[in-house]
C-alpha atoms as a PDB file:
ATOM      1  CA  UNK A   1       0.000   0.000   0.000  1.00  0.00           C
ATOM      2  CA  UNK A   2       2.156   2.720   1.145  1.00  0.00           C
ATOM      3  CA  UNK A   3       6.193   2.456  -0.162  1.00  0.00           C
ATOM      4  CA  UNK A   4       9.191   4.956  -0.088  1.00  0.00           C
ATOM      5  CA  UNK A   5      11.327   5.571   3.098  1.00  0.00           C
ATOM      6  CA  UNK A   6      10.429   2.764   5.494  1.00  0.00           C
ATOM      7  CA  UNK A   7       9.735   5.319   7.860  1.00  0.00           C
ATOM      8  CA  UNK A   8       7.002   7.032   6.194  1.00  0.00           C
ATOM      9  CA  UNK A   9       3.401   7.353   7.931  1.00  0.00           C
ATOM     10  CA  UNK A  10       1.143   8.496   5.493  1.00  0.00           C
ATOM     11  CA  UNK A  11      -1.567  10.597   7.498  1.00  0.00           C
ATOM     12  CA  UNK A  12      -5.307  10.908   5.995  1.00  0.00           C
ATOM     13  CA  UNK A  13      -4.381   8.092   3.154  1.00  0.00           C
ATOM     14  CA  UNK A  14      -6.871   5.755   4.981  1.00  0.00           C
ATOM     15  CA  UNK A  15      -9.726   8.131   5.869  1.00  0.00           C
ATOM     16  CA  UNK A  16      -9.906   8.793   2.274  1.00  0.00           C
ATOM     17  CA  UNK A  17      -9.617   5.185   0.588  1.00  0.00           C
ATOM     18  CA  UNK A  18     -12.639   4.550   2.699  1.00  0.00           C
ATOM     19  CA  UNK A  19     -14.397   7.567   0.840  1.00  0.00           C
ATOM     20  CA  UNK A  20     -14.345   7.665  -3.316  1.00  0.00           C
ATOM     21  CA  UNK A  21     -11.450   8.632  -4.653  1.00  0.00           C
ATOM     22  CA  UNK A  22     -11.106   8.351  -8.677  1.00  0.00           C
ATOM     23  CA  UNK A  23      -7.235   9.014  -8.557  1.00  0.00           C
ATOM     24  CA  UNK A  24      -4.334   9.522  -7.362  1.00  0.00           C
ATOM     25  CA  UNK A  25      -2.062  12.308  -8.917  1.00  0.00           C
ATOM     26  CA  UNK A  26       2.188  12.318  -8.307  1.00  0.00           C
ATOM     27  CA  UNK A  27       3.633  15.465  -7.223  1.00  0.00           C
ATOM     28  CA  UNK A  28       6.803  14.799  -6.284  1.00  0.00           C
ATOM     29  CA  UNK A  29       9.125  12.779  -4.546  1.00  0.00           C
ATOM     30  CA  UNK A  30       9.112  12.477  -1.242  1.00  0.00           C
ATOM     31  CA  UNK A  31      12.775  13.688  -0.842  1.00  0.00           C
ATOM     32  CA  UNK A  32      11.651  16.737  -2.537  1.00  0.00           C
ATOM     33  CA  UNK A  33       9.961  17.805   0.898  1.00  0.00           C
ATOM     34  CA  UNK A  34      11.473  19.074   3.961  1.00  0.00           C
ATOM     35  CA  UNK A  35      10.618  19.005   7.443  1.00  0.00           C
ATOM     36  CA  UNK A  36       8.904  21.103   8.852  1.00  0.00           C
ATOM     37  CA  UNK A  37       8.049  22.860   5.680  1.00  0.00           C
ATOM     38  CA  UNK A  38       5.338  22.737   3.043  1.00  0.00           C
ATOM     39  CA  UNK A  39       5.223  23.195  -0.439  1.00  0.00           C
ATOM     40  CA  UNK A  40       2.723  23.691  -3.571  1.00  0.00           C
ATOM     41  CA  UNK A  41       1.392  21.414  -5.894  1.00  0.00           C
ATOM     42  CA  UNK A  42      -0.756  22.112  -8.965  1.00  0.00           C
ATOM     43  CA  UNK A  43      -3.370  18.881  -8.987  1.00  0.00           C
ATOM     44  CA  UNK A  44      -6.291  18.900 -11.528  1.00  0.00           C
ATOM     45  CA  UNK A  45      -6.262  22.972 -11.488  1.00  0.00           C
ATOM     46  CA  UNK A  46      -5.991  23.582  -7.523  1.00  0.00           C
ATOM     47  CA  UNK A  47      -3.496  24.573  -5.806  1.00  0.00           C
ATOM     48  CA  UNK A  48      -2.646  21.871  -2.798  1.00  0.00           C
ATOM     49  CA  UNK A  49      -0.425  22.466   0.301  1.00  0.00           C
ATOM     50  CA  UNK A  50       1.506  19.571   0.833  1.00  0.00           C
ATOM     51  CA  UNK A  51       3.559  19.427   4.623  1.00  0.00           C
ATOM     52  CA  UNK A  52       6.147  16.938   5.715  1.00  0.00           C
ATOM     53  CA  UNK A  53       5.764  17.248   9.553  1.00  0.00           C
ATOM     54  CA  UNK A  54       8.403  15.320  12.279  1.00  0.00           C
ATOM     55  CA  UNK A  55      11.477  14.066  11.221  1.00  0.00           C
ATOM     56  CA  UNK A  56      10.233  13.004   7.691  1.00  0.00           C
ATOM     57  CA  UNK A  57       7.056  10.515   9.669  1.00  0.00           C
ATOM     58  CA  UNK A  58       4.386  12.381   8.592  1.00  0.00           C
ATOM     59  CA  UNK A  59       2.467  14.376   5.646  1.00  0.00           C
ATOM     60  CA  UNK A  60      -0.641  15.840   5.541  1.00  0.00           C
ATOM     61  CA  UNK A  61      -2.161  17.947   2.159  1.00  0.00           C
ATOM     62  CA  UNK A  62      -5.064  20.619   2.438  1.00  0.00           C
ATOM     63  CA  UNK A  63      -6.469  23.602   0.187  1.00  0.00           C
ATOM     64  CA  UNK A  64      -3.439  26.440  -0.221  1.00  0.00           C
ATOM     65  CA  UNK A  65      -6.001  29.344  -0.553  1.00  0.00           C
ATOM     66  CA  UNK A  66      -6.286  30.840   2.481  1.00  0.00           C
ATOM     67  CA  UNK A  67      -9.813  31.702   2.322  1.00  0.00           C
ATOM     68  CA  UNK A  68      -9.606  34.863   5.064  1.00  0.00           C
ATOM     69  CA  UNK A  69      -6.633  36.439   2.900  1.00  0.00           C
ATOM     70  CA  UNK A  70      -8.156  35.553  -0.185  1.00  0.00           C
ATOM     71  CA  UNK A  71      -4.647  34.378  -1.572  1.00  0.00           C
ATOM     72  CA  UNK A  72      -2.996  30.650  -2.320  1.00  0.00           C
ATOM     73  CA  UNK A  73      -0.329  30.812   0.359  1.00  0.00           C
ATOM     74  CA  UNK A  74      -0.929  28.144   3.218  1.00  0.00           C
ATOM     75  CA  UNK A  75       1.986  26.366   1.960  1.00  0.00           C
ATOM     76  CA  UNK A  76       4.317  29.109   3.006  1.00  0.00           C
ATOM     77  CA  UNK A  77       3.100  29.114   6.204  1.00  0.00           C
ATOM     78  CA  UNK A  78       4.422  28.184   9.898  1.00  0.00           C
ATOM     79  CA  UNK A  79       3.904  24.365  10.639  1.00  0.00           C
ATOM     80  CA  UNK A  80       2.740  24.059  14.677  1.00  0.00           C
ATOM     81  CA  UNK A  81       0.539  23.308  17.245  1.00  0.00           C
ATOM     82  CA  UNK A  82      -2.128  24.785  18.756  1.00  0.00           C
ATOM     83  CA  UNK A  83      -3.343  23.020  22.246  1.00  0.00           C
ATOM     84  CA  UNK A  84      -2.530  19.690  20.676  1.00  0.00           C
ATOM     85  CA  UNK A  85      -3.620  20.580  17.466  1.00  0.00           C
ATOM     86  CA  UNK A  86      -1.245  19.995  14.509  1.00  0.00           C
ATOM     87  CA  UNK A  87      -2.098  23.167  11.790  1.00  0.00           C
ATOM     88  CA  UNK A  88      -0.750  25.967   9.439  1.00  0.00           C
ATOM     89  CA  UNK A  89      -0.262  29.717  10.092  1.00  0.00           C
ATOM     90  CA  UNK A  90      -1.340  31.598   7.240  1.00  0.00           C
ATOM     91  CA  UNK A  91       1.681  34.195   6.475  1.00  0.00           C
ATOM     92  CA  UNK A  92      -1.023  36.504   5.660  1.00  0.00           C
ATOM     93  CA  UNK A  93      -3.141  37.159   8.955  1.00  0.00           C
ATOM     94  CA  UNK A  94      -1.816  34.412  11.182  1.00  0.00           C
ATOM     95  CA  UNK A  95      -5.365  32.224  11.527  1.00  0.00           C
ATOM     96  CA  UNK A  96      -4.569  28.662  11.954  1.00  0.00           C
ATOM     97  CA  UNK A  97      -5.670  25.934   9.832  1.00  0.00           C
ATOM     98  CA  UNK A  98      -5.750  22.623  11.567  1.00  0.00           C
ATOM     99  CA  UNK A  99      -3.625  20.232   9.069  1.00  0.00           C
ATOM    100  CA  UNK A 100      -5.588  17.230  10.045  1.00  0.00           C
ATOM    101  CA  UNK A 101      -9.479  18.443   8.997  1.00  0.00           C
ATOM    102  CA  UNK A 102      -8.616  21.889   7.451  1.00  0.00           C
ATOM    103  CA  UNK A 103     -10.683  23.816  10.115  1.00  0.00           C
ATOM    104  CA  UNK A 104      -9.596  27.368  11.308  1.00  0.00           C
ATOM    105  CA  UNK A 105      -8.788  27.386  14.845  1.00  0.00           C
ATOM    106  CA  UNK A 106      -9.337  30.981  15.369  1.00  0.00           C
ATOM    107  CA  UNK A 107     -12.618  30.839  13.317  1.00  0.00           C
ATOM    108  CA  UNK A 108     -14.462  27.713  13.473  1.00  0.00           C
ATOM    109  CA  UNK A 109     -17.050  28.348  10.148  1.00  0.00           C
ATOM    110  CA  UNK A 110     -13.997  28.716   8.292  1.00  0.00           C
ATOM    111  CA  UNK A 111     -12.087  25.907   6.773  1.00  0.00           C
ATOM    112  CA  UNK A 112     -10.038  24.561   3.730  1.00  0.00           C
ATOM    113  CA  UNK A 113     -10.483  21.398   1.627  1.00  0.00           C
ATOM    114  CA  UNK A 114      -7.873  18.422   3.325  1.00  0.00           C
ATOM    115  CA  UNK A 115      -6.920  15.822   0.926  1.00  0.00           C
ATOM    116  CA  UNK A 116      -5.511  12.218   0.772  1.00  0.00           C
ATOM    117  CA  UNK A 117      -1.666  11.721   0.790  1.00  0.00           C
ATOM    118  CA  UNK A 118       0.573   8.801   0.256  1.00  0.00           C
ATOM    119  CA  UNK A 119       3.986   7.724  -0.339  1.00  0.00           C
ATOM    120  CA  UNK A 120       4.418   4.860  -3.302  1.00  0.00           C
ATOM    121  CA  UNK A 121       7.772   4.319  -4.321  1.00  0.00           C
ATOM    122  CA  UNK A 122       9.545   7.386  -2.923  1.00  0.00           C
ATOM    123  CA  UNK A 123       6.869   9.684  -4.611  1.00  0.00           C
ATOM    124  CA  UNK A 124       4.239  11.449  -2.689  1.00  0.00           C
ATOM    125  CA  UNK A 125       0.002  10.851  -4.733  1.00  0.00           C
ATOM    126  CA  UNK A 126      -2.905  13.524  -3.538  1.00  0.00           C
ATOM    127  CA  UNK A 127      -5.929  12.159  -3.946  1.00  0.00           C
ATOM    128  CA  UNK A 128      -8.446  13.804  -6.472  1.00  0.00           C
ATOM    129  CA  UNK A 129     -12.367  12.798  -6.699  1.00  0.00           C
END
């Protein structure tokens, strides 16, 4: 199921083979992503933030727009956590998105689109329905 570095946990792949999923699209390889940090992939004409989190364990992919700053830049933002809550700062107005169900911390109505990430051979798939 999942492949690459052996110690790769792929976070949300599960929750989403149990909903439909038509496909998985590569990005990248999962080298290509550093701790700590996240970066932007173009999949089917949205703009995903994708964020290695740990020492290389974990990755989690939501929405980049920032819908309070109205601009695609959650994958430049500040990985954290927020009262045990792993999530995003949005470089534009700080909110925090939670990186597990895309929910704003600060504003609970608000929220981004979280998708399904996995590792197979070395290269890192986003779910797309």
């Amino acid at each position: 199921m999942t492949a690459g570095p052996s110690a790769v946990r792929v976070v949300a792949e599960e929750e989403t083979t149990r909903a439909h999923v038509d496909e998985w699209v590569e990005v990248c390889a999962f080298d290509d992503l550093l701790p700590w940090y996240g970066a932007c992939a173009l999949v089917r004409g949205r703009q995903v933030a994708i964020f290695r989190v740990g020492e290389g364990q974990d990755l989690y992919a939501i929405d980049n727009y920032d819908p309070i700053g109205r601009a695609n830049v959650l994958s430049r933002g500040i990985v954290g956590d927020i009262g045990g809550e792993l999530c995003v700062a949005s470089p534009l107005y700080k909110q925090h998105f939670s990186l597990k169900t895309g929910q704003c911390i600060e504003q609970k109505e608000v929220s981004v689109p979280v998708y399904g990430v996995r590792v197979v051979d070395g290269r890192v798939q986003i779910a797309v329905s």
